[in-house]
Structure formats: C-alpha cells, structure tokens
N, C-alpha and C. Protein backbone atom coordinates (compact mmCIF):
# COMPACT_ATOMS: atom_id res chain seq x y z
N UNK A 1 0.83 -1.20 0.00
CA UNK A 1 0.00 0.00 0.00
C UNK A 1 0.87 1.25 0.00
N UNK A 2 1.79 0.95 0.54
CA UNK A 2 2.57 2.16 0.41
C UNK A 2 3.53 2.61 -0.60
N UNK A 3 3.76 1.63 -0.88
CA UNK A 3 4.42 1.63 -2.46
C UNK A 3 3.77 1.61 -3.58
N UNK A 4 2.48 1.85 -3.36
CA UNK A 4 1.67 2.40 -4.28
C UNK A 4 1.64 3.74 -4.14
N UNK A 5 1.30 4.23 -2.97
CA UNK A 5 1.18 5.83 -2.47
C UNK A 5 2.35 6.06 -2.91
N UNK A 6 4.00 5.76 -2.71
CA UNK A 6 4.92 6.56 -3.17
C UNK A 6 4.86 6.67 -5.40
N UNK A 7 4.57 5.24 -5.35
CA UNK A 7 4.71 5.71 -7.21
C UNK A 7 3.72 6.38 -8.00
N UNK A 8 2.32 6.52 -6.89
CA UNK A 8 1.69 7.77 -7.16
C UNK A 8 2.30 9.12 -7.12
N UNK A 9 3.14 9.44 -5.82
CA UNK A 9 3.69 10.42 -5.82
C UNK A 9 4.57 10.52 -6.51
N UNK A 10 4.79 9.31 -7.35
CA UNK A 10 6.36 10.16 -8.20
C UNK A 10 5.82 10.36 -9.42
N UNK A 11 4.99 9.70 -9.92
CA UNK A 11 4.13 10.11 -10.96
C UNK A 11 4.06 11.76 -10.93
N UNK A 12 2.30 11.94 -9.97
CA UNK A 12 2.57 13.23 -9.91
C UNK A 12 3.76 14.17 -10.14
N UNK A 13 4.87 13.78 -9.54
CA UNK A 13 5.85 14.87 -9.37
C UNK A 13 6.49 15.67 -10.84
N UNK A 14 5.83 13.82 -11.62
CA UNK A 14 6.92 14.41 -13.01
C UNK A 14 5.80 15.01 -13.72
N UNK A 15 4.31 14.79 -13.83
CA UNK A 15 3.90 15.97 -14.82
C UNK A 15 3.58 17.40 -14.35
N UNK A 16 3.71 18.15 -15.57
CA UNK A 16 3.87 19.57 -15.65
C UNK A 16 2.66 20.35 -14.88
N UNK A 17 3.09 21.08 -14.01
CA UNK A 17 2.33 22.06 -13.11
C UNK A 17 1.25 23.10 -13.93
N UNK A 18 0.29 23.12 -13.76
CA UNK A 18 -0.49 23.80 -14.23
C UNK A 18 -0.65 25.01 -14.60
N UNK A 19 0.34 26.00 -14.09
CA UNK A 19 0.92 27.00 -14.66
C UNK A 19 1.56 26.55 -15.90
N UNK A 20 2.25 25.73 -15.93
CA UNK A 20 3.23 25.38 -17.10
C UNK A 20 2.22 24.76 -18.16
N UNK A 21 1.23 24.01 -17.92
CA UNK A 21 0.43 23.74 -18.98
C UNK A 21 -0.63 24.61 -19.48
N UNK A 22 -0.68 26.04 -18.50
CA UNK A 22 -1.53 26.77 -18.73
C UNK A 22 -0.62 27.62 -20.11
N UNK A 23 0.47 27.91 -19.20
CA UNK A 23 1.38 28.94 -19.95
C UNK A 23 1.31 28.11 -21.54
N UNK A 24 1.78 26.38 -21.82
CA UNK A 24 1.47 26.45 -22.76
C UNK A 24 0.74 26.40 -23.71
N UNK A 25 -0.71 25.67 -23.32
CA UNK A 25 -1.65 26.56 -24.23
C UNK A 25 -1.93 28.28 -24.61
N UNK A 26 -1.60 28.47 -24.05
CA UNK A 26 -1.64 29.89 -24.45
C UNK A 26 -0.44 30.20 -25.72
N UNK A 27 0.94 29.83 -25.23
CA UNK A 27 1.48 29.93 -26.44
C UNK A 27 0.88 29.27 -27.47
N UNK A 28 0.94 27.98 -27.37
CA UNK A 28 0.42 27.80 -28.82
C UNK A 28 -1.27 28.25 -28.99
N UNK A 29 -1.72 28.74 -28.71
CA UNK A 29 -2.95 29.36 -29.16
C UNK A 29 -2.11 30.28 -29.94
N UNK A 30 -1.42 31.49 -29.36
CA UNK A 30 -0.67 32.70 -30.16
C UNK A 30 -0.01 32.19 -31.20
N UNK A 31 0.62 31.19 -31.29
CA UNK A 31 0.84 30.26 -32.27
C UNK A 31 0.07 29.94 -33.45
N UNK A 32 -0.95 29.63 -33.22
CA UNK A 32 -2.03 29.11 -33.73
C UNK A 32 -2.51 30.18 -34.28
N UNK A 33 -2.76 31.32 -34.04
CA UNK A 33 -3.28 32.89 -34.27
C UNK A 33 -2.58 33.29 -35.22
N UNK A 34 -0.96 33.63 -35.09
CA UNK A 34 -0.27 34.00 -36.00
C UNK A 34 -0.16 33.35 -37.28
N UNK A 35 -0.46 31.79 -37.28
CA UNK A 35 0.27 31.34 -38.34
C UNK A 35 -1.66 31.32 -38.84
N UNK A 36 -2.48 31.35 -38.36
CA UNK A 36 -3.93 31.81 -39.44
C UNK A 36 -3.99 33.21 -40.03
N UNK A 37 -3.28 34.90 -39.03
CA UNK A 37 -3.64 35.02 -39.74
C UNK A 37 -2.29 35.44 -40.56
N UNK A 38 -0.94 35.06 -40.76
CA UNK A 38 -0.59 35.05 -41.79
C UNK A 38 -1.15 34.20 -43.24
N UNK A 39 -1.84 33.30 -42.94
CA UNK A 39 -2.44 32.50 -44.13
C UNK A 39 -3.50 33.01 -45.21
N UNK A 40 -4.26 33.74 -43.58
CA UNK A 40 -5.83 34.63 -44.61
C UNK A 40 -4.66 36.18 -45.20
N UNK A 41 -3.45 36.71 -45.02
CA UNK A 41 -2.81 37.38 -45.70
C UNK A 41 -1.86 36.90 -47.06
N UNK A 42 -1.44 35.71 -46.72
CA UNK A 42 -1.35 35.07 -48.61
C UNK A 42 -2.73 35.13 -48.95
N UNK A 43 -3.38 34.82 -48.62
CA UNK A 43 -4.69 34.57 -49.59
C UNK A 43 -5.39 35.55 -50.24
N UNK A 44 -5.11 36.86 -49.33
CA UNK A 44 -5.63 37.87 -49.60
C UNK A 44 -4.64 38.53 -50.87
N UNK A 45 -3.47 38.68 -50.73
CA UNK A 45 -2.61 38.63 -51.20
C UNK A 45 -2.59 37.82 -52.95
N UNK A 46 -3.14 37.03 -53.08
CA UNK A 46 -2.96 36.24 -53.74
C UNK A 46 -4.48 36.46 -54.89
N UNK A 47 -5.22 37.23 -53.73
CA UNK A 47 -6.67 37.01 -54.85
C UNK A 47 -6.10 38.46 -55.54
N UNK A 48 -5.59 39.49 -54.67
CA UNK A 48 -5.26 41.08 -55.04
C UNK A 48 -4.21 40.85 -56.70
N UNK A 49 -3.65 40.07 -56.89
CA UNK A 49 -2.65 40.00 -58.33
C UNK A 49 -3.45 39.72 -59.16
C-alpha cells in the first residue's frame, strides 16, 4: 500500500504544473493565431494579383 502511495507520488511529481500547462496553451494558441492570420494574408494577397 505504500508503495503504491509513493509511485503515485512520483508520478505526480513528473507531470507539468499547471501553470506550465496553462502557460502552454496559451502559447500555442498565439501560435495558432499568427500562423492563421498570416495565411488569410497570402490569400488575400494572392486574390489582389
């Protein structure tokens, strides 16, 4: 039983803190943002020639 409780706790220990998974969705959202709307700017781009 208790060596279950500890490899729970080591589990836990190794994934990423919720700040850190917060922080990275957010980047890649901005990620995600930039590279759409550079895309709708080729396109736009592209109908303008």
């Amino acid at each position: 039983m208790l060596s279950l409780f500890a490899d729970c706790l080591l589990v836990a220990s190794r994934l990423p803190s919720p700040d850190a998974r917060r922080r990275a969705t957010l980047e890649r959202k901005r990620e995600d943002e930039e590279w759409l709307m550079q895309r709708r700017a080729g396109r736009f781009d592209a109908t303008m020639r």
